[in-house]
C-alpha atoms as a PDB file:
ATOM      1  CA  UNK A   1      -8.318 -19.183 -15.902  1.00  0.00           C
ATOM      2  CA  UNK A   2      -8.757 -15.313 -16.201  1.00  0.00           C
ATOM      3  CA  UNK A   3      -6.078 -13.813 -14.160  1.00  0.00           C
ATOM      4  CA  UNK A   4      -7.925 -10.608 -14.493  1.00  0.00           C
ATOM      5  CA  UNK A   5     -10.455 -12.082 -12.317  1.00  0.00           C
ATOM      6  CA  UNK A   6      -8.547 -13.614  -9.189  1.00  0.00           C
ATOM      7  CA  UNK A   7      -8.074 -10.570  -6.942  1.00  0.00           C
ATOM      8  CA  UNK A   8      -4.740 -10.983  -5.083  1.00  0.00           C
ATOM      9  CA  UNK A   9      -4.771 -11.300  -1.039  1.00  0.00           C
ATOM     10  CA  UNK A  10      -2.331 -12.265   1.525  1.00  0.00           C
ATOM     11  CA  UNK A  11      -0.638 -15.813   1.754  1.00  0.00           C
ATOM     12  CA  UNK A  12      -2.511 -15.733   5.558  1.00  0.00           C
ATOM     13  CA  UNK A  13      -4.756 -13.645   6.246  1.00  0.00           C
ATOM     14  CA  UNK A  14      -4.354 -13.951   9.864  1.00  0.00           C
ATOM     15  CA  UNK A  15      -0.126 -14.142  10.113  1.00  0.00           C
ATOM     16  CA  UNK A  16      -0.076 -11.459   7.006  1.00  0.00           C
ATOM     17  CA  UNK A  17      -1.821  -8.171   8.521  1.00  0.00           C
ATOM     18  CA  UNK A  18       0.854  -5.948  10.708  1.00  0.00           C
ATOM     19  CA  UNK A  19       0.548  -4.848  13.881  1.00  0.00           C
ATOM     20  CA  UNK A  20      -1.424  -2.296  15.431  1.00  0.00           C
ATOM     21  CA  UNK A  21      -1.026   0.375  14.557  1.00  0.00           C
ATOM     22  CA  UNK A  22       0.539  -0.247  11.398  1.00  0.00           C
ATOM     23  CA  UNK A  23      -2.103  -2.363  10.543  1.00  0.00           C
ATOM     24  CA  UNK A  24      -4.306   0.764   9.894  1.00  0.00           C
ATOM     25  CA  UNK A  25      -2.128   2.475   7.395  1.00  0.00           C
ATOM     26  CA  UNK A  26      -1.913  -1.646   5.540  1.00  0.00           C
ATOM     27  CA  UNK A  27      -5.986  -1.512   5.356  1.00  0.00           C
ATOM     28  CA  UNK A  28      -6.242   2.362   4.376  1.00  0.00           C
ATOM     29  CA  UNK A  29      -3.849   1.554   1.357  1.00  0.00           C
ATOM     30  CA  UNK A  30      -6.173  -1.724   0.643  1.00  0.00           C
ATOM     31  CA  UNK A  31      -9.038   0.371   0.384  1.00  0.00           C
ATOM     32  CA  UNK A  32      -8.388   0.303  -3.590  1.00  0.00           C
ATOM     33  CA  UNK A  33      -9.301  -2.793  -4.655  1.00  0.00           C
ATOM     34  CA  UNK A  34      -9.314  -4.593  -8.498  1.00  0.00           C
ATOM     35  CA  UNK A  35     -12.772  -4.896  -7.972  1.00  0.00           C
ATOM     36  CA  UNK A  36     -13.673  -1.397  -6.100  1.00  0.00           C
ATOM     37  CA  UNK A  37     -12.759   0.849  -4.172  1.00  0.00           C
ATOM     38  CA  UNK A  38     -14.013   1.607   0.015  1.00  0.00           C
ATOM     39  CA  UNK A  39     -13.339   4.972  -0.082  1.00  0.00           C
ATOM     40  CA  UNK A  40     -14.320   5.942  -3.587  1.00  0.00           C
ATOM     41  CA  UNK A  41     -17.297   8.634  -1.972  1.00  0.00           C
ATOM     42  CA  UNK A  42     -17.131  11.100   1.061  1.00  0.00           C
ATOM     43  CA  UNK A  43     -19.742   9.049   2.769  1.00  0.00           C
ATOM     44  CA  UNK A  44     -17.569   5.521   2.791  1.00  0.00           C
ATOM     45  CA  UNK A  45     -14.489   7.824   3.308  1.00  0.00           C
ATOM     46  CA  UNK A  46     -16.622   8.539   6.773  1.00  0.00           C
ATOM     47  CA  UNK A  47     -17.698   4.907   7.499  1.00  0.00           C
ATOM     48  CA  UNK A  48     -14.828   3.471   7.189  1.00  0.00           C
ATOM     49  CA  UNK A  49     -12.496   6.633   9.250  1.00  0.00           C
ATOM     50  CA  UNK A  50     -15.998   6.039  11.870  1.00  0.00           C
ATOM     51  CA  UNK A  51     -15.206   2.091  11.474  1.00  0.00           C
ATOM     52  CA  UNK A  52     -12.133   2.482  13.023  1.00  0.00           C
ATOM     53  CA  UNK A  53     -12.858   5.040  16.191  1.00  0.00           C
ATOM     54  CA  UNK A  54     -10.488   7.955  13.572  1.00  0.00           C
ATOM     55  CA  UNK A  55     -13.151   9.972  13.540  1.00  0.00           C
ATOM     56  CA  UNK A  56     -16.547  10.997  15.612  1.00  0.00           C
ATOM     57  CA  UNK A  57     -19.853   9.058  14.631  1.00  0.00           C
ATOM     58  CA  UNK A  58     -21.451  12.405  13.160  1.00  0.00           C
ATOM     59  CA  UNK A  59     -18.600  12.918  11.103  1.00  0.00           C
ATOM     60  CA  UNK A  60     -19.306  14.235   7.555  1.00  0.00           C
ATOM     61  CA  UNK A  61     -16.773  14.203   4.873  1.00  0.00           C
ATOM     62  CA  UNK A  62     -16.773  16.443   2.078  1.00  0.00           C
ATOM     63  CA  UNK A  63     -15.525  15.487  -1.576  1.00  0.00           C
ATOM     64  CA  UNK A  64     -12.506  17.843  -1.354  1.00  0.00           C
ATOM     65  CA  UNK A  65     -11.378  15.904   1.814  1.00  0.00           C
ATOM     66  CA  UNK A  66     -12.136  12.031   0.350  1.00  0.00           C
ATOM     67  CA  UNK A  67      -9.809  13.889  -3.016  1.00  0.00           C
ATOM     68  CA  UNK A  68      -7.427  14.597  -0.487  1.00  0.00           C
ATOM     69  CA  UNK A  69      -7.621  11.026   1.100  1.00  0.00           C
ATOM     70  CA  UNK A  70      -7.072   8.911  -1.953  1.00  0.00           C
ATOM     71  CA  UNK A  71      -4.120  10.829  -2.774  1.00  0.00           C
ATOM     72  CA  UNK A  72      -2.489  10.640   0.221  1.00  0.00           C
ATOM     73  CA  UNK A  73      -3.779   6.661   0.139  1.00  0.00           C
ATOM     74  CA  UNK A  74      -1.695   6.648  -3.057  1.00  0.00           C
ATOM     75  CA  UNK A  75       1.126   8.487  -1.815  1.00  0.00           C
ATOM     76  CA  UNK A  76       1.470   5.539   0.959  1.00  0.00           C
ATOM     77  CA  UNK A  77       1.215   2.844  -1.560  1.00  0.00           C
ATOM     78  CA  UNK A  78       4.241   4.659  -3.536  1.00  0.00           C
ATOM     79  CA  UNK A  79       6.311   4.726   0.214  1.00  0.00           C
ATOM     80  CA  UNK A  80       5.718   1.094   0.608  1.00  0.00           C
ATOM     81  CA  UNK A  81       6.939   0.400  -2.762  1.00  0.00           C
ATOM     82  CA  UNK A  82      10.183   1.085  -2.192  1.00  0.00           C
ATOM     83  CA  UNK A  83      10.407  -1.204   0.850  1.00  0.00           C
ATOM     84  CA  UNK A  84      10.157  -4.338  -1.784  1.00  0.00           C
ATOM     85  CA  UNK A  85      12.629  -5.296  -4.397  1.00  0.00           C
ATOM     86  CA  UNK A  86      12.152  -3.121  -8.171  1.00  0.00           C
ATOM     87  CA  UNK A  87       9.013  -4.580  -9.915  1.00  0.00           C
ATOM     88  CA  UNK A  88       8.635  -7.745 -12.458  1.00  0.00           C
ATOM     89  CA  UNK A  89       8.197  -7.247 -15.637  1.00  0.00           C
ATOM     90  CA  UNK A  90       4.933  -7.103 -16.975  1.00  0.00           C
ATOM     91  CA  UNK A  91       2.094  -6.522 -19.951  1.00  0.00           C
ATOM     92  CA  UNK A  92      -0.198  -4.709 -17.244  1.00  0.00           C
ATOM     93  CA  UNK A  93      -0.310  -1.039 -16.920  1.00  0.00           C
ATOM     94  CA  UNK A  94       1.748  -0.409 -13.167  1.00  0.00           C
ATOM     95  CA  UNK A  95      -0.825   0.489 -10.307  1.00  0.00           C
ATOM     96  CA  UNK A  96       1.607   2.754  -8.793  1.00  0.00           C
ATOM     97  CA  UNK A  97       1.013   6.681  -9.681  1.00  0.00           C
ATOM     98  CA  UNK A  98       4.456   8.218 -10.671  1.00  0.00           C
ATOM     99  CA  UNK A  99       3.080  11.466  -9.092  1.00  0.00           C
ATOM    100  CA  UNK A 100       1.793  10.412  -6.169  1.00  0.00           C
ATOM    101  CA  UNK A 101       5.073  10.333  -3.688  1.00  0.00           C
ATOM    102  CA  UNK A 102       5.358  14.353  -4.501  1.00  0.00           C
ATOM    103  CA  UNK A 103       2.143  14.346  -4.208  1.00  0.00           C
ATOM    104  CA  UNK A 104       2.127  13.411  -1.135  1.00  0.00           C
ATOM    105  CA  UNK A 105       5.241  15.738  -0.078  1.00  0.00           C
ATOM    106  CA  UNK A 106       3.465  18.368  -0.754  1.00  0.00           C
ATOM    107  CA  UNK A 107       0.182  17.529   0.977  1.00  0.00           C
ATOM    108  CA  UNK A 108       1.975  16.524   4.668  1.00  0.00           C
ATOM    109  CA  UNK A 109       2.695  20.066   5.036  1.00  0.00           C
ATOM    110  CA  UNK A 110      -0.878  20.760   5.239  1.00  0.00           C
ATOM    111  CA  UNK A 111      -1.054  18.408   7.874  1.00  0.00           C
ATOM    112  CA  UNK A 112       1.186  19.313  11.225  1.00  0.00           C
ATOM    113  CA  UNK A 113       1.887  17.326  13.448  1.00  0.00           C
ATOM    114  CA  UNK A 114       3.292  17.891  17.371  1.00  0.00           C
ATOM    115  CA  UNK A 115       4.361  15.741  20.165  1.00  0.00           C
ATOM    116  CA  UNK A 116       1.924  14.647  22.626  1.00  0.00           C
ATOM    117  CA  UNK A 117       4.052  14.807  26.532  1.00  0.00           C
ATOM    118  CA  UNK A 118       0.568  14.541  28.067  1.00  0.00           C
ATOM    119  CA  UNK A 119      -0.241  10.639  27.640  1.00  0.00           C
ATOM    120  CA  UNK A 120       2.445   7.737  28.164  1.00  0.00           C
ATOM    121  CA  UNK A 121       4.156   6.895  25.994  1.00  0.00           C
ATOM    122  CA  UNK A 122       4.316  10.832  24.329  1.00  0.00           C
ATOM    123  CA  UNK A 123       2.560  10.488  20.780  1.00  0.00           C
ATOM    124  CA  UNK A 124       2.537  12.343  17.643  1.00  0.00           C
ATOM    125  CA  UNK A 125      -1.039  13.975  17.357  1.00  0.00           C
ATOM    126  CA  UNK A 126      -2.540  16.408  14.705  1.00  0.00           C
ATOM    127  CA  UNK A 127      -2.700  20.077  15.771  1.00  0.00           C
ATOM    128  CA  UNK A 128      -6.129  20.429  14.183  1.00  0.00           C
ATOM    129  CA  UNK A 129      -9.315  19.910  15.690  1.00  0.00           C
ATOM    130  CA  UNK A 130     -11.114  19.378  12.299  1.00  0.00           C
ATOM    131  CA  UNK A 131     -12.404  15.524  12.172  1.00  0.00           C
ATOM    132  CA  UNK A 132     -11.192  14.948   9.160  1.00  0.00           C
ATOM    133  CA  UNK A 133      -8.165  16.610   8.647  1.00  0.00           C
ATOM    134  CA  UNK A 134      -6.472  14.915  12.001  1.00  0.00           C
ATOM    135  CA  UNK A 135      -7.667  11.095  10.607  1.00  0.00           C
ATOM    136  CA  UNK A 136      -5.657  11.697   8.209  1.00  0.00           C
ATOM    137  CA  UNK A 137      -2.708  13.501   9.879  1.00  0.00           C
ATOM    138  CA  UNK A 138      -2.939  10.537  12.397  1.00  0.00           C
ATOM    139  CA  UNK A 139      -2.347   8.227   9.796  1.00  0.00           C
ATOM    140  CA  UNK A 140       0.816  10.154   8.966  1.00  0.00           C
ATOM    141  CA  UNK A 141       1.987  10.113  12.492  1.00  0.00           C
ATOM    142  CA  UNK A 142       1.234   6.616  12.535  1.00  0.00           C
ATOM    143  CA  UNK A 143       4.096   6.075   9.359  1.00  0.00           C
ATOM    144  CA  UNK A 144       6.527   7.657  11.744  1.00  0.00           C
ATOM    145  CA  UNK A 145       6.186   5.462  14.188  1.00  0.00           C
ATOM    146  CA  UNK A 146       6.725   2.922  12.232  1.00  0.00           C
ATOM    147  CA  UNK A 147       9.845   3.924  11.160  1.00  0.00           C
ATOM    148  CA  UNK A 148      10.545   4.604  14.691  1.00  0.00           C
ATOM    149  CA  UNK A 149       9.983   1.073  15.688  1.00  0.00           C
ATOM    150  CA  UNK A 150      11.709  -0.220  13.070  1.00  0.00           C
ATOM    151  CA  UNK A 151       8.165  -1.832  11.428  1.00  0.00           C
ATOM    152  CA  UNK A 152       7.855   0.601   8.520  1.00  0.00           C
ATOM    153  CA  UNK A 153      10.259  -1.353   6.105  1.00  0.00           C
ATOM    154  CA  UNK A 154       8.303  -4.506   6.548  1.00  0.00           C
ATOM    155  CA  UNK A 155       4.996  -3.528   5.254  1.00  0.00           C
ATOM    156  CA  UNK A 156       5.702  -3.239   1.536  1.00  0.00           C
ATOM    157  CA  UNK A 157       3.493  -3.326  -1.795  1.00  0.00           C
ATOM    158  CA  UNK A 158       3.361  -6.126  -3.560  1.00  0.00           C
ATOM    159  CA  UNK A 159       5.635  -6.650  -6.529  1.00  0.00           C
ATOM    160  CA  UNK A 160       3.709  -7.331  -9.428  1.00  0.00           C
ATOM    161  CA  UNK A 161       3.148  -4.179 -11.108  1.00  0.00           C
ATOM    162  CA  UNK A 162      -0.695  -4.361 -11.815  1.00  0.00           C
ATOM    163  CA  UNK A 163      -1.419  -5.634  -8.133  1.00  0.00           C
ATOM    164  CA  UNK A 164       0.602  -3.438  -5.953  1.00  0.00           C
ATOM    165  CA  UNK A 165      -1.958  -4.883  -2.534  1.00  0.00           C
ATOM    166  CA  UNK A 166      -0.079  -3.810   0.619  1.00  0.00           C
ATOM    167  CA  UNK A 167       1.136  -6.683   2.709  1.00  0.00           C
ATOM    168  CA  UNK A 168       3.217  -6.775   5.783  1.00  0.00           C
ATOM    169  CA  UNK A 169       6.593  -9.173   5.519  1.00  0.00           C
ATOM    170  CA  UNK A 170       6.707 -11.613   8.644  1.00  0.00           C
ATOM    171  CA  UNK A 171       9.396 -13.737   6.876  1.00  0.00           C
ATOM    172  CA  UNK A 172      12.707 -13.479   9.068  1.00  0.00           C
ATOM    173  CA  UNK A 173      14.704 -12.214   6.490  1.00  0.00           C
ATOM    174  CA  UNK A 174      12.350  -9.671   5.034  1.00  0.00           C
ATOM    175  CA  UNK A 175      12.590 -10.909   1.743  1.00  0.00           C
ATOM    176  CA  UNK A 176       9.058 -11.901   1.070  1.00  0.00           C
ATOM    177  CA  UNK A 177       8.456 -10.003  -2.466  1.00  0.00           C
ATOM    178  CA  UNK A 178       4.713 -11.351  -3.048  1.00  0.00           C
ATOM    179  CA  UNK A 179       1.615 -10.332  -1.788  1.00  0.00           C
ATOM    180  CA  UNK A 180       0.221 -14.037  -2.625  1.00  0.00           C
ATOM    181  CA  UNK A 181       2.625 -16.169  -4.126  1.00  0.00           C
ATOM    182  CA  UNK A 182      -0.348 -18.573  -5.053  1.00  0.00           C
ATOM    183  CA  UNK A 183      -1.303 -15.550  -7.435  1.00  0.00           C
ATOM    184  CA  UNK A 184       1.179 -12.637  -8.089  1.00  0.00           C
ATOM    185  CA  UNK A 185       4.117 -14.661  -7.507  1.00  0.00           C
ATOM    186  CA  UNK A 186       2.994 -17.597  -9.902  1.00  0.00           C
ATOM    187  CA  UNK A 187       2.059 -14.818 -12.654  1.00  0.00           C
ATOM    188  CA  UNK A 188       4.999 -13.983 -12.722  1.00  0.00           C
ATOM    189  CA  UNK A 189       6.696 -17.391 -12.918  1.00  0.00           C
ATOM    190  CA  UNK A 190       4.769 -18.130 -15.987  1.00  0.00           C
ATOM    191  CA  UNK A 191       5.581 -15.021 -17.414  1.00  0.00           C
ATOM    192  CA  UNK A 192       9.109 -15.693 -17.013  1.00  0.00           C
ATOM    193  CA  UNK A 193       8.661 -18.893 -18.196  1.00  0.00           C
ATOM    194  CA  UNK A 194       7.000 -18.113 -21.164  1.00  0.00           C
ATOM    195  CA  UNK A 195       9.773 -15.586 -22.469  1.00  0.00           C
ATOM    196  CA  UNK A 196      12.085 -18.164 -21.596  1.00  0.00           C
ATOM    197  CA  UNK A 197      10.510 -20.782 -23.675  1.00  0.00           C
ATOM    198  CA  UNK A 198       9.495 -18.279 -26.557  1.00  0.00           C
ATOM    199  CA  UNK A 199      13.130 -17.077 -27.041  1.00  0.00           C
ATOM    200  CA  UNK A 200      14.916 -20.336 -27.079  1.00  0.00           C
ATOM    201  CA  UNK A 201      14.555 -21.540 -30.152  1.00  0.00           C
ATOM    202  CA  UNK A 202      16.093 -18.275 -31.770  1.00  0.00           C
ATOM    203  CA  UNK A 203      19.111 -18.411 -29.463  1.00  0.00           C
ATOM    204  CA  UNK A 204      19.375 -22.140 -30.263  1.00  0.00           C
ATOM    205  CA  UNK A 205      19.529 -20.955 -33.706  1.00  0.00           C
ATOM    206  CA  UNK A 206      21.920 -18.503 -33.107  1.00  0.00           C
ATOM    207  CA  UNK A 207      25.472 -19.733 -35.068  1.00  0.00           C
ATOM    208  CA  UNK A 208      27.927 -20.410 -32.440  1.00  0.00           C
ATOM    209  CA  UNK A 209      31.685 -18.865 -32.298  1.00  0.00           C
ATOM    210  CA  UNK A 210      34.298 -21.073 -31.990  1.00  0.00           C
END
């Protein structure tokens, strides 16, 4: 089978989404698909920000904000990263950008945030009134509270270096490394495996000291 063509997705679909919020900032980074991308244009940037109530129904989005968007998207992926264990090894190029956590640095300070006392319990909200620009700030404030709650560590990228889908960990320990171990995780088995196999006979070779 071409491995290049099985797209990797959650163990469950159902038990492996996080919760609300969270569950925005899981589908935002899932945007970028192997096979496509739902935000690759200002005008699916809009449906899918419209999709889920972030933004007003006559909402247009120019190019310099759906720029703006993927990098931040790619920023996120780059956070979650770190809440799984260091990547496999593998032939594939990584789908993480290097860049994109200082990107991101650098493009939350364009986006301000302040507490909301006026609604129970007080929120973080954008100080913009620009449609846009305060979807996206809400999805930042929506990564805070997640590490407020504790929930933030849990939703993590998926090892395998040329997958990198964002999945969130239900497993008690936290220790789920895989977005699909039916896919990623068996790729990597095999890989393993085949290294294994493929340098045994020169260490069986190898003269032995006695």
């Amino acid at each position: 089978m071409d491995e290049r063509a099985a797209e990797p997705v959650p163990d469950n679909l159902e038990a492996g989404t996080a919760p609300m919020p969270l569950r925005v900032i899981e589908e935002f980074i899932n945007t970028r698909r192997r096979d496509g991308d739902d935000i690759a244009t200002p005008q699916q940037l809009a449906t899918w920000l419209r999709a889920r109530g972030l933004v007003p129904a006559d909402t247009v989005v120019n190019a310099e904000q759906r720029n703006r968007a993927e990098r931040i998207r790619e920023g996120l992926r780059a956070l979650i990263a770190e809440n799984n264990t260091e990547p496999v090894s593998s032939p594939r190029p990584d789908g993480l950008n290097p860049a994109a956590r200082a990107e991101l640095a650098d493009l939350t300070r364009d986006f301000p945030l302040m507490l909301d006392v006026t609604v129970f319990p007080p929120r973080l909200i954008a100080r913009t009134a620009a449609p846009v620009e305060a979807a996206l700030a809400r999805l930042l404030a929506v990564v805070a509270e997640a590490v407020a709650e504790g929930t933030w560590t849990r939703l993590k990228a998926c090892r395998e270096p040329s997958c990198r889908w964002a999945y969130y960990d239900h497993s008690r320990n936290r220790r789920r490394t895989w977005c699909s171990m039916d896919i990623c995780g068996n790729r990597a088995k095999a890989r393993a495996s085949h290294h294994r196999k493929s340098t045994a006979p020169l260490i069986a070779g190898q003269p032995t000291n006695r």
